[in-house]
N, C-alpha and C. Protein backbone atom coordinates (compact mmCIF):
# COMPACT_ATOMS: atom_id res chain seq x y z
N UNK A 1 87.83 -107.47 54.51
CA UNK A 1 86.40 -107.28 54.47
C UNK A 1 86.04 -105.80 54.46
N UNK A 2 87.07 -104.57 55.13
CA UNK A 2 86.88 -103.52 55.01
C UNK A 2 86.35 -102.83 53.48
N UNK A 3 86.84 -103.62 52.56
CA UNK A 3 87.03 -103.02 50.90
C UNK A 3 85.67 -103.62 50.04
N UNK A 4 84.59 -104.01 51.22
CA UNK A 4 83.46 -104.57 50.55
C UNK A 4 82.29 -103.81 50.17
N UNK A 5 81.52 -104.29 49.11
CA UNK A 5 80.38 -103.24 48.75
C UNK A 5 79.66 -103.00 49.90
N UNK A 6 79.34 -101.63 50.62
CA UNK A 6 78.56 -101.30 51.76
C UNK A 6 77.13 -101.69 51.89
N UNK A 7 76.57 -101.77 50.33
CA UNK A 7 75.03 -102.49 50.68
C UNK A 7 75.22 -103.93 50.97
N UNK A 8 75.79 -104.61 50.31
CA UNK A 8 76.43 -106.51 50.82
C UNK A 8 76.33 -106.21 52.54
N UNK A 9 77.11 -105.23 53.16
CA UNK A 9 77.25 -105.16 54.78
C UNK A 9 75.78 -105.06 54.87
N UNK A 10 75.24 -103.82 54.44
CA UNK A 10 73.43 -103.75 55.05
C UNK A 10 72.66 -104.59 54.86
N UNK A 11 72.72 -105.44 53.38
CA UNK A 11 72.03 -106.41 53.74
C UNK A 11 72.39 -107.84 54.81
N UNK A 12 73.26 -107.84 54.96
CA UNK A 12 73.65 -109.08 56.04
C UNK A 12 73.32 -108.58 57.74
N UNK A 13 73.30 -107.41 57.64
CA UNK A 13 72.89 -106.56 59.27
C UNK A 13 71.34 -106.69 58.71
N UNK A 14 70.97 -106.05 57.70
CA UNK A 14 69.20 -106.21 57.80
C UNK A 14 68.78 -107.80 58.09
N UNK A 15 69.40 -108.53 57.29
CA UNK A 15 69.00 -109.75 57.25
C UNK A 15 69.06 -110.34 58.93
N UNK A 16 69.95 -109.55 59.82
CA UNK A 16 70.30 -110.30 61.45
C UNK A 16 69.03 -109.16 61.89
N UNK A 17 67.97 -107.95 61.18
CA UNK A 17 67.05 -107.49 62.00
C UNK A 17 67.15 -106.01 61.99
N UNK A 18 68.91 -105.31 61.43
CA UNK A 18 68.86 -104.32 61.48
C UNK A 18 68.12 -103.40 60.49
N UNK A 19 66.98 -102.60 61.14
CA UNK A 19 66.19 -102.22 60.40
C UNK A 19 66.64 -101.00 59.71
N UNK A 20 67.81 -100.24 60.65
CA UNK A 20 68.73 -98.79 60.15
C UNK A 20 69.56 -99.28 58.67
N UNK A 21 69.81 -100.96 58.91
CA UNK A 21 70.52 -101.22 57.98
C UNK A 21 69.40 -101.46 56.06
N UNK A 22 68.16 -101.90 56.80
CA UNK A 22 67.27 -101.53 55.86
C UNK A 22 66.81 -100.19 54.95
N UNK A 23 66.55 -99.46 56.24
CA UNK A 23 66.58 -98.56 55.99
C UNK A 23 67.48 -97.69 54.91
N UNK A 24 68.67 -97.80 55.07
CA UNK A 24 69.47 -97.71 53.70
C UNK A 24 69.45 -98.26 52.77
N UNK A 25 69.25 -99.23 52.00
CA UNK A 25 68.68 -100.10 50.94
C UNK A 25 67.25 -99.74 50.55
N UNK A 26 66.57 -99.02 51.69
CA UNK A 26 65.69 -99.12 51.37
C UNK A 26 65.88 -97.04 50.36
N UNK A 27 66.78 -96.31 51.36
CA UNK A 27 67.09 -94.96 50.69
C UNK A 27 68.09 -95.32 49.59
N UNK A 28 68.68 -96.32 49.14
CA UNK A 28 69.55 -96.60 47.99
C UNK A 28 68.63 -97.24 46.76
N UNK A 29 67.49 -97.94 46.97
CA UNK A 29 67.01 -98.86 45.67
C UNK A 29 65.35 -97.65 45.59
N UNK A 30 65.02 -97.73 45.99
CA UNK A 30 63.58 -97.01 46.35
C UNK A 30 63.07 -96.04 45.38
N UNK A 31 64.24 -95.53 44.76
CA UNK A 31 63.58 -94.71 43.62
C UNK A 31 63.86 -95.41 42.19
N UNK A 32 64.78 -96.19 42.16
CA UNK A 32 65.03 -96.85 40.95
C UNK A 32 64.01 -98.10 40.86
N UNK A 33 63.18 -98.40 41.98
CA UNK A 33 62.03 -99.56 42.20
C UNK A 33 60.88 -98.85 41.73
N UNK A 34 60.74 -97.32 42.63
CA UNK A 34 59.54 -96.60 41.79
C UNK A 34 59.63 -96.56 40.34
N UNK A 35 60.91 -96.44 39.89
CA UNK A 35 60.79 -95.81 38.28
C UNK A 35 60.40 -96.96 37.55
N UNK A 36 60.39 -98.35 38.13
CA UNK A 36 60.44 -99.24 37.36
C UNK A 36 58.90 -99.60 37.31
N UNK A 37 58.88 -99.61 38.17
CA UNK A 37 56.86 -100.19 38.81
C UNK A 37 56.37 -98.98 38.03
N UNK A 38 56.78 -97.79 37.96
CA UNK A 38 55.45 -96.42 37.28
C UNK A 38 55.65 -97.35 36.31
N UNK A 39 57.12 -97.29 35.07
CA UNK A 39 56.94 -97.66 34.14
C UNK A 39 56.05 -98.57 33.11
N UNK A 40 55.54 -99.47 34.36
CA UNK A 40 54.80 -100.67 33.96
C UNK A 40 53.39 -100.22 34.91
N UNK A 41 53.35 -99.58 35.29
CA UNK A 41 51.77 -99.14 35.71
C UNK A 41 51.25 -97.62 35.65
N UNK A 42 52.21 -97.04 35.38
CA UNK A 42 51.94 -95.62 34.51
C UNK A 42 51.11 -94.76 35.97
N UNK A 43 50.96 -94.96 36.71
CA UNK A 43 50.33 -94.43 37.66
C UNK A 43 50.80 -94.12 39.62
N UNK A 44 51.40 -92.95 39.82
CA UNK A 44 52.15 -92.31 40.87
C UNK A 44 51.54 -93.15 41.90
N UNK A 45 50.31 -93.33 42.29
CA UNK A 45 49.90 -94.06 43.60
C UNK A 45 49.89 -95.40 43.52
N UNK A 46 49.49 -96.46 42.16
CA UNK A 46 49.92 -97.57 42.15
C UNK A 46 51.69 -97.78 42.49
N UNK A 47 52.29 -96.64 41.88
CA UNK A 47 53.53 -96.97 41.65
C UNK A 47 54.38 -97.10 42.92
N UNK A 48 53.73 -96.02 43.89
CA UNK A 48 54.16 -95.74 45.80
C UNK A 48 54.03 -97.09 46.43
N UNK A 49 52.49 -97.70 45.91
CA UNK A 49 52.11 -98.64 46.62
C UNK A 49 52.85 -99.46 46.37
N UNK A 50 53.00 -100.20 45.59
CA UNK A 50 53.83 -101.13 45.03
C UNK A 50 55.08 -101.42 45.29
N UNK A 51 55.83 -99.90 45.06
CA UNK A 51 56.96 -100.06 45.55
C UNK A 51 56.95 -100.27 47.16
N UNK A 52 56.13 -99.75 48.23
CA UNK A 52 56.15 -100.10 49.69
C UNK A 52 55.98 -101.34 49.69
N UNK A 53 54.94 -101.73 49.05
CA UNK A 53 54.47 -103.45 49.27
C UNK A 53 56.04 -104.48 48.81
N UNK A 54 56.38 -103.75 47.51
CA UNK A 54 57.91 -104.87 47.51
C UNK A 54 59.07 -104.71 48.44
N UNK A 55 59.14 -103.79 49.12
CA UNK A 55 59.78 -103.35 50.44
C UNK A 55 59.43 -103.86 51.35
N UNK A 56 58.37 -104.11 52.44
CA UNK A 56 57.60 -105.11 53.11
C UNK A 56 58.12 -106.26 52.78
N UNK A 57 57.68 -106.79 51.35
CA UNK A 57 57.49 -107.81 51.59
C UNK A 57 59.05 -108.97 51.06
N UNK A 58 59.96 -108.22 50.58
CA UNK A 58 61.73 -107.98 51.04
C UNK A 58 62.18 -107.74 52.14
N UNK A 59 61.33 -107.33 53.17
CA UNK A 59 61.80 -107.44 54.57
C UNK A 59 61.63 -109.12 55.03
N UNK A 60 59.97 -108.97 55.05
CA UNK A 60 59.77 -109.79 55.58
C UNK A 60 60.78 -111.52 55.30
N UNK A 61 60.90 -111.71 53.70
CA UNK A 61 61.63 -112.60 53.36
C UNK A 61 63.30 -112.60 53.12
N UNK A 62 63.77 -111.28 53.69
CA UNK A 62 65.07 -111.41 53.90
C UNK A 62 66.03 -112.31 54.19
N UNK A 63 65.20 -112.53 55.68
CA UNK A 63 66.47 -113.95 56.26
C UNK A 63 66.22 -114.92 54.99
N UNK A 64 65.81 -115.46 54.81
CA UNK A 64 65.46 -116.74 53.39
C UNK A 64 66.75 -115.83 52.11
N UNK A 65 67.19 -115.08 52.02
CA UNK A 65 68.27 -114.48 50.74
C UNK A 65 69.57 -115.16 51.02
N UNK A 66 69.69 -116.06 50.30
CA UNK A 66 70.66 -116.95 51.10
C UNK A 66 72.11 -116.16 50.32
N UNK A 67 72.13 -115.47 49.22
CA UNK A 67 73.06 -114.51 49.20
C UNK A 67 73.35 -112.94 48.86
N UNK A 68 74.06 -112.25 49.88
CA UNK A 68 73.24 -110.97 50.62
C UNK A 68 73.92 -110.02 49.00
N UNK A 69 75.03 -110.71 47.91
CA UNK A 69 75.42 -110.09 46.89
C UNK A 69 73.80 -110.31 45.56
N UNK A 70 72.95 -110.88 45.90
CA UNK A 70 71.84 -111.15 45.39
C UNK A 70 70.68 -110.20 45.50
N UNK A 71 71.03 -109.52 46.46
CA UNK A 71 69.65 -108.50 46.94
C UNK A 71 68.93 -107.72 45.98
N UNK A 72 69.97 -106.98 45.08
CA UNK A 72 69.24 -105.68 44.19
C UNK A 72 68.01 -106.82 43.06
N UNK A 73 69.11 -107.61 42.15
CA UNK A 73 67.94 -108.57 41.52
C UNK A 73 66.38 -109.02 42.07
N UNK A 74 67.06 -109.61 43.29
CA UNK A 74 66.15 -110.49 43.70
C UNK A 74 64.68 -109.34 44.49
N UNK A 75 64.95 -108.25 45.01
CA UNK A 75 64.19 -107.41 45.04
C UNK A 75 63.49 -106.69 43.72
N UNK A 76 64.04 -106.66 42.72
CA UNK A 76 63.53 -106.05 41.90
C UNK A 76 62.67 -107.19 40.98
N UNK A 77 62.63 -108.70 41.42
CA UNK A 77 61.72 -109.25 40.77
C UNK A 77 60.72 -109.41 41.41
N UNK A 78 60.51 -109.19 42.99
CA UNK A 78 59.85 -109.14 43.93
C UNK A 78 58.60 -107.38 43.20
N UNK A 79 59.33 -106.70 43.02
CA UNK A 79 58.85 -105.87 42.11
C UNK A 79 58.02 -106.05 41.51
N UNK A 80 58.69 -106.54 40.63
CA UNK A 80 58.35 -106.96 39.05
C UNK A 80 57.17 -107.88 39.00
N UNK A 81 57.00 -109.08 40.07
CA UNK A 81 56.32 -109.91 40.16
C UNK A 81 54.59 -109.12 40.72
N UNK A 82 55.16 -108.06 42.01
CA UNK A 82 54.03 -107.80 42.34
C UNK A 82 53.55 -106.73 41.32
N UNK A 83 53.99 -106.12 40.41
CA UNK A 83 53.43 -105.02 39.70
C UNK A 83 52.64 -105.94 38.48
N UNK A 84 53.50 -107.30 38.01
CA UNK A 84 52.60 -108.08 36.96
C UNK A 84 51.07 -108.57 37.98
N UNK A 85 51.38 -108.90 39.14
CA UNK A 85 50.05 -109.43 40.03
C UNK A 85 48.94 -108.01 39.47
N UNK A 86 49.36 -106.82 40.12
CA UNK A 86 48.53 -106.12 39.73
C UNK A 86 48.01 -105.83 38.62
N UNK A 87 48.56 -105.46 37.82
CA UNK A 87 48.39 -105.58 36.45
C UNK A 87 47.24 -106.39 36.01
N UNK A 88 47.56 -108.02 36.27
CA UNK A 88 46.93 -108.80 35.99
C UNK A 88 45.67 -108.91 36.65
N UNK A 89 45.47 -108.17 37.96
CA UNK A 89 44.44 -107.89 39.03
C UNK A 89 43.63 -107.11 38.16
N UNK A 90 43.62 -105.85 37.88
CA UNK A 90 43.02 -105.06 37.50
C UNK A 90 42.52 -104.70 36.09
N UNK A 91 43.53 -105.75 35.21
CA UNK A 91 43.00 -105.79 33.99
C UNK A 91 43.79 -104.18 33.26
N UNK A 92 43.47 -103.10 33.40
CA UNK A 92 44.33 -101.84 32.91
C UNK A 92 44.96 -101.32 33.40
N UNK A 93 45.26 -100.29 32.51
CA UNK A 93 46.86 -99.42 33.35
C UNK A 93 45.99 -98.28 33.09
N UNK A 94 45.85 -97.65 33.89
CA UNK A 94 45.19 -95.72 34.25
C UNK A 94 46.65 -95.15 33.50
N UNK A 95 46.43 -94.29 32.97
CA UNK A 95 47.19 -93.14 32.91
C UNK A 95 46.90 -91.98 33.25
N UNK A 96 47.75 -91.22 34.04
CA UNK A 96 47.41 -89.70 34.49
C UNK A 96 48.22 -88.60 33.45
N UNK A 97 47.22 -88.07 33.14
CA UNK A 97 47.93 -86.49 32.51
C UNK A 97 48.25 -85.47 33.13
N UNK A 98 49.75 -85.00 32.57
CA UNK A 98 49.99 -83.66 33.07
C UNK A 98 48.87 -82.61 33.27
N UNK A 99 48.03 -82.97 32.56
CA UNK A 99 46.81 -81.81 32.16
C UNK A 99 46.21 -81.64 33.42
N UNK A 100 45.95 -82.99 34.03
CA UNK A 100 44.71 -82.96 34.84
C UNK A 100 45.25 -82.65 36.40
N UNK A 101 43.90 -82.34 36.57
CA UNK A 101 44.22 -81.59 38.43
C UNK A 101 45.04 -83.37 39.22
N UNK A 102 45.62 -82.76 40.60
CA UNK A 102 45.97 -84.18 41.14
C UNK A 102 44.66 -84.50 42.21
N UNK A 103 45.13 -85.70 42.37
CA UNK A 103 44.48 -86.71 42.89
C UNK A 103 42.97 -86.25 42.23
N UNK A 104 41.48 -85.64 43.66
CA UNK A 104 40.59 -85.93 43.51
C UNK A 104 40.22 -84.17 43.56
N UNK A 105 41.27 -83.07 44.04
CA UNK A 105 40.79 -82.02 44.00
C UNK A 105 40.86 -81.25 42.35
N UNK A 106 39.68 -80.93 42.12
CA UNK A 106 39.36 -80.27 41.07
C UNK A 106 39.69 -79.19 40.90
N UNK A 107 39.99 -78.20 41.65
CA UNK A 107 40.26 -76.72 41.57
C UNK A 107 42.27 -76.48 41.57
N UNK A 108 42.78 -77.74 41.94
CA UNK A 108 44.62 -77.71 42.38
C UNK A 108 45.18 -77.21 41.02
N UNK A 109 44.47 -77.62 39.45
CA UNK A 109 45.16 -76.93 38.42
C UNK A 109 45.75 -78.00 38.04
N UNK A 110 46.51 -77.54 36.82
CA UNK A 110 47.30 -79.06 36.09
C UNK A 110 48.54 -78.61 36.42
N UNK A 111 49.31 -80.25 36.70
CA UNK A 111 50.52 -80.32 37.09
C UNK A 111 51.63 -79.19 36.22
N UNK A 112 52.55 -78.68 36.98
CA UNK A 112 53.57 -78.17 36.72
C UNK A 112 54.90 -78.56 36.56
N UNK A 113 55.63 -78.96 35.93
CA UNK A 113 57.42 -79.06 35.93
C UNK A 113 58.37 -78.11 35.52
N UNK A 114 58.90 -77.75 36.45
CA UNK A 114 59.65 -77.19 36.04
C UNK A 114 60.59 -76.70 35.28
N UNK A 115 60.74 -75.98 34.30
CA UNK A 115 62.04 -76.10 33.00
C UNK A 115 62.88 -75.19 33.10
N UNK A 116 63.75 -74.80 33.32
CA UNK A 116 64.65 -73.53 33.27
C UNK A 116 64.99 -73.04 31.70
N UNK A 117 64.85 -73.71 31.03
CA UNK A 117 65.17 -73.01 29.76
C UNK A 117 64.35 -71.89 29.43
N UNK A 118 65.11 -70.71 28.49
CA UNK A 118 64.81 -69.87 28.05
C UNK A 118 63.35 -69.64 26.63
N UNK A 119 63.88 -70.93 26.22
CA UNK A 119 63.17 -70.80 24.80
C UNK A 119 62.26 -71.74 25.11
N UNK A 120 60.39 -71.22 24.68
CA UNK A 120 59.69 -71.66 24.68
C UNK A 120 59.46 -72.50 23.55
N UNK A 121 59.76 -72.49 22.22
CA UNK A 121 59.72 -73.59 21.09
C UNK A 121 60.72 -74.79 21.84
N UNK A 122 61.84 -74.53 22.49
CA UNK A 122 62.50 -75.70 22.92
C UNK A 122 61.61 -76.63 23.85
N UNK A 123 60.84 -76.13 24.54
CA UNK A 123 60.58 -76.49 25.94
C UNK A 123 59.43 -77.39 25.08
N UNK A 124 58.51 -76.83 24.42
CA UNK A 124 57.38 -77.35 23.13
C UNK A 124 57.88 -78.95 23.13
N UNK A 125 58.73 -78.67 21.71
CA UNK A 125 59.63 -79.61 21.17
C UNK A 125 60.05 -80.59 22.08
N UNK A 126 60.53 -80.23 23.48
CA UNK A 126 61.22 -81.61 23.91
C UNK A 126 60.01 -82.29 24.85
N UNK A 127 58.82 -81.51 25.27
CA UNK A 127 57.32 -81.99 25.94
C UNK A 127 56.66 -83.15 24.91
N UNK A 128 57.09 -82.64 23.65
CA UNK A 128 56.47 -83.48 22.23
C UNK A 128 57.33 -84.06 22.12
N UNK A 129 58.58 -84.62 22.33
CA UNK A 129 59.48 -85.61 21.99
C UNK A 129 59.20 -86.38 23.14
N UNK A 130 59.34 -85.76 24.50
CA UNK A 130 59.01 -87.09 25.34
C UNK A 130 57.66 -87.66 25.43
N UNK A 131 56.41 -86.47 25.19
CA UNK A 131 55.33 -87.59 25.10
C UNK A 131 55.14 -88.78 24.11
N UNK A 132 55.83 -88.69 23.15
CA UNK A 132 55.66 -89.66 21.61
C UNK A 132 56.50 -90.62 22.05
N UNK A 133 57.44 -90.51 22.70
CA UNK A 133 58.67 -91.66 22.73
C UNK A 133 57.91 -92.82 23.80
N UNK A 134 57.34 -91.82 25.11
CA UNK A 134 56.31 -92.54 26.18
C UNK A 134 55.38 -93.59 25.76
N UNK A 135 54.74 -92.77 24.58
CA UNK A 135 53.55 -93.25 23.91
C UNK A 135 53.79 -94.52 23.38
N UNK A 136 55.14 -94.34 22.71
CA UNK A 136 56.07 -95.43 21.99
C UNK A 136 55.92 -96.50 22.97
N UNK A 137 56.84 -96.28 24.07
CA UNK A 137 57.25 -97.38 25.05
C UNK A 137 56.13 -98.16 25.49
N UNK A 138 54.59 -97.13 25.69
CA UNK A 138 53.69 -98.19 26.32
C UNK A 138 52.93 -99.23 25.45
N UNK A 139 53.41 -99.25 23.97
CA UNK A 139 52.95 -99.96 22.86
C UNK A 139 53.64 -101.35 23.05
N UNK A 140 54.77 -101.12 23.74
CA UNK A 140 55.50 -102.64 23.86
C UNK A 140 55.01 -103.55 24.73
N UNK A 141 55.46 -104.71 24.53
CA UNK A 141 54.79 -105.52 25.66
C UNK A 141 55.57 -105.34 26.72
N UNK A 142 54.45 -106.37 27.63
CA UNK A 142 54.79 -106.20 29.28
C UNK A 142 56.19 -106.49 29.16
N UNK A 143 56.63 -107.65 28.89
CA UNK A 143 58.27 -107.69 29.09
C UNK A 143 59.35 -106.89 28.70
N UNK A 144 58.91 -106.63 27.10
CA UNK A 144 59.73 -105.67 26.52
C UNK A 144 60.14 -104.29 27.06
N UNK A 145 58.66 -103.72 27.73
CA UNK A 145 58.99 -102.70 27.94
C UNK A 145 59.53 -102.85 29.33
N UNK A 146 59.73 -104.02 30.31
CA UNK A 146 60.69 -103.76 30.97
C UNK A 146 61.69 -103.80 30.91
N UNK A 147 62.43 -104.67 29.67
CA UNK A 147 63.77 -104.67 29.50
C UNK A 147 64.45 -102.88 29.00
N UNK A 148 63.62 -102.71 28.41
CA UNK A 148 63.72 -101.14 28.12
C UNK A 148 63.79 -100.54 29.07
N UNK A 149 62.93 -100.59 29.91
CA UNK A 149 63.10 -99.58 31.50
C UNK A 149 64.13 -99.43 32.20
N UNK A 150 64.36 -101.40 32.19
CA UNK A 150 65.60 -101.44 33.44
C UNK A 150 67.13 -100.89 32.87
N UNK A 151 66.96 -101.11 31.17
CA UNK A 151 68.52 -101.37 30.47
C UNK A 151 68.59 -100.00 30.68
N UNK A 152 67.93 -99.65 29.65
CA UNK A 152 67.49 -97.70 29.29
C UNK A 152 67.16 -96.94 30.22
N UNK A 153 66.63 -96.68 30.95
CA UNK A 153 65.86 -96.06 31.73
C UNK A 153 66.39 -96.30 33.32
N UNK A 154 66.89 -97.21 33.85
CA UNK A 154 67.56 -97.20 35.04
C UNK A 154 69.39 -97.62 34.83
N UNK A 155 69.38 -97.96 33.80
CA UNK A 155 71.14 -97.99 33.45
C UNK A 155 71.66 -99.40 34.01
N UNK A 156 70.60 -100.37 33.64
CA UNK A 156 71.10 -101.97 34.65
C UNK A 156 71.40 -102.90 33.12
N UNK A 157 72.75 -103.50 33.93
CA UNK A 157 73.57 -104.55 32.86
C UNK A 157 72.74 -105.55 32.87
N UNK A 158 72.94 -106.17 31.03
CA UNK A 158 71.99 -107.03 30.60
C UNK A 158 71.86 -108.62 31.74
N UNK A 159 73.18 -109.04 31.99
CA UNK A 159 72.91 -109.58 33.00
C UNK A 159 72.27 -109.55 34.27
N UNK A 160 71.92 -108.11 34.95
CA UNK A 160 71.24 -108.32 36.35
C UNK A 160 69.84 -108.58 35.85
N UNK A 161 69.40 -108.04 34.52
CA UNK A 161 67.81 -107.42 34.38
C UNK A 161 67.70 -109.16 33.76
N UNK A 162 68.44 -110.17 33.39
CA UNK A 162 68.08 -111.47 33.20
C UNK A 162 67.87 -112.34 34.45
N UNK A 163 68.80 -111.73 35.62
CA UNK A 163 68.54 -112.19 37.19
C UNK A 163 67.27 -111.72 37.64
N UNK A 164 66.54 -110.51 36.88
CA UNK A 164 65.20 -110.00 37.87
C UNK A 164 64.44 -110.60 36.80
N UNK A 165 64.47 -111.06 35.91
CA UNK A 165 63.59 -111.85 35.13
C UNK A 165 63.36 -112.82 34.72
N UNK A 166 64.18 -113.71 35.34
CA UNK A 166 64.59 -114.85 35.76
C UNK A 166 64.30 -115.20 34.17
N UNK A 167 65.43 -115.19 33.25
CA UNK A 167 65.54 -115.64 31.86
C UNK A 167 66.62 -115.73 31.74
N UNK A 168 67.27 -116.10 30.23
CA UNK A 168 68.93 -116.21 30.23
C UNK A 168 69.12 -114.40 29.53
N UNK A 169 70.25 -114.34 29.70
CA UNK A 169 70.88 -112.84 29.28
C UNK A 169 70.47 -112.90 27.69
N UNK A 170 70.92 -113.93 26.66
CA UNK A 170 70.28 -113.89 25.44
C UNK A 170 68.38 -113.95 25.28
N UNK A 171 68.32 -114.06 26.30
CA UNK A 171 66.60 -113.57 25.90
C UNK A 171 66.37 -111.96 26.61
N UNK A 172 67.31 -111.77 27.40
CA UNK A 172 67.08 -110.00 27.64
C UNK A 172 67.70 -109.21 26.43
N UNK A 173 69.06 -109.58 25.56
CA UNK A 173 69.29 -109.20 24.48
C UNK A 173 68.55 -109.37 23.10
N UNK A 174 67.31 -110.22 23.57
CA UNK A 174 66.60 -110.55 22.06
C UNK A 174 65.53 -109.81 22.93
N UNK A 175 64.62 -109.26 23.62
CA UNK A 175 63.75 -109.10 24.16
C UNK A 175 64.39 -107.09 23.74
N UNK A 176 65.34 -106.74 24.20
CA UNK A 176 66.18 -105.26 24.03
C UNK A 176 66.14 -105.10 22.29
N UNK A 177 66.41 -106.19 21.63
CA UNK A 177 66.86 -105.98 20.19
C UNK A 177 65.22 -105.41 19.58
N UNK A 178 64.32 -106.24 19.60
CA UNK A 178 63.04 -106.38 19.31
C UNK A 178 62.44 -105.14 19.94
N UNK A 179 62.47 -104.87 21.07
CA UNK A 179 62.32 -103.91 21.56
C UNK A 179 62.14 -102.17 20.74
N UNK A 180 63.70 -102.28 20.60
CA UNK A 180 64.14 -101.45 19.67
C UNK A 180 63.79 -101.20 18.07
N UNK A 181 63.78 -102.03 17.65
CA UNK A 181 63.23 -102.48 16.53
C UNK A 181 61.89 -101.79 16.13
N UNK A 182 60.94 -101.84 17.34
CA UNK A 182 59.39 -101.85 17.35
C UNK A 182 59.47 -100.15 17.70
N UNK A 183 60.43 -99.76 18.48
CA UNK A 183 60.27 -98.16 18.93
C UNK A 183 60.56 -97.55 18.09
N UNK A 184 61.71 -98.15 17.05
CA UNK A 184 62.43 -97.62 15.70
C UNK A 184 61.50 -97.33 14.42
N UNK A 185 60.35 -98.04 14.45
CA UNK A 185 59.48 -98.35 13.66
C UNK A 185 58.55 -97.29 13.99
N UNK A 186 58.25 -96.88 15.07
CA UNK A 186 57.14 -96.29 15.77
C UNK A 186 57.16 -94.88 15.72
N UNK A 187 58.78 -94.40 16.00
CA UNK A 187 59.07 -93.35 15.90
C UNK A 187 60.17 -92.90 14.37
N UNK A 188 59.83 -93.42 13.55
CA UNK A 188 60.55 -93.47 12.36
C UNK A 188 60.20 -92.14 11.45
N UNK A 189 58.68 -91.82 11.83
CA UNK A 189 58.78 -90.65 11.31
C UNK A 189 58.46 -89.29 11.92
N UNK A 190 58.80 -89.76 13.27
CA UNK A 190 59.21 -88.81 14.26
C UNK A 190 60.76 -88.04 14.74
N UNK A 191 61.56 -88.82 14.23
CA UNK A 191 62.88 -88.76 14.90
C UNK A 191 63.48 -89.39 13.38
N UNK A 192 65.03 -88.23 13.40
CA UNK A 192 65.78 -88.46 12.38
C UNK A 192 66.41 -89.59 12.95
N UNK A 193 67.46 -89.85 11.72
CA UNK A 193 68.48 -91.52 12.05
C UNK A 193 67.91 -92.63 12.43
């Protein structure tokens, strides 16, 4: 039992209450939950919230995980589920621009990121490649563009992202194909090959 995956141990200690043992699952999945929830709600404070609320509410239904090698899926449809609730709550997705000041103060200036590169045409060029590709992604549908997120964008095998979407693996590979297809199309005369 020594040679076992260490989150399998945390979740079976969280699941008996240990909250330290949460606590790690919760510092191991937590940013790959945010990236997934922005993706589909495009917005930093929906995306916090959301991700806390599927944390909560993965605590709360822990003991009920009747297997503790099940956790990452089954949390991330817990996700998935509450970010479609919202979604479906609110009717749109806000988008925030780099441009604009944060939150509600007007005078903070537009966001900054950092680039270390030298060359300012590079830095141009790859700001304009990722906004178009973005632009791309939010054209897809709700599902699509999560299969895109989770495959692409968080690096998860076609099989787990059919466990958080509770579909068969050939509809996450026809859902990825189509996907592609539609971004290929989109950005066709943006991007060589």
């Amino acid at each position: 039992m020594g040679a076992e995956n260490p989150q399998i141990e945390w979740v079976r200690r969280a699941q008996a209450g240990d909250l330290q043992a949460y606590e790690q699952l919760f510092n191991q999945y937590q940013r790959g939950i945010y990236n997934a929830i922005y993706q589909m709600v495009r917005s930093d404070a929906d995306a916090a919230d959301l991700t806390q609320d599927a944390f909560v509410r993965a605590w709360k239904s822990l003991p009920r995980l009747q297997a503790p090698e099940a956790f990452v899926p089954w949390l991330y449809r817990i996700a998935t589920n509450l970010t479609r609730n919202h979604i479906r709550d609110h009717k749109r997705v806000r988008e925030e621009s780099l441009d604009q000041p944060f939150g509600d103060e007007e005078d903070s200036g537009p966001r900054e990121i950092a680039d270390l590169r030298s060359d300012p045409s590079d830095v141009t060029q790859t700001h304009a490649v990722q906004d178009t590709v973005q632009k791309a992604i939010q054209t897809l549908s709700d599902d699509h563009r999560q299969v895109v997120t989770l495959h692409h964008l968080e690096g998860m095998p076609v099989e787990e992202i059919a466990g958080i979407m509770n579909c068969s693996v050939g509809t996450v590979k026809s859902r990825l194909s189509r996907a592609r297809d539609h971004l290929r199309r989109k950005l066709a005369g943006f991007v060589e090959g």
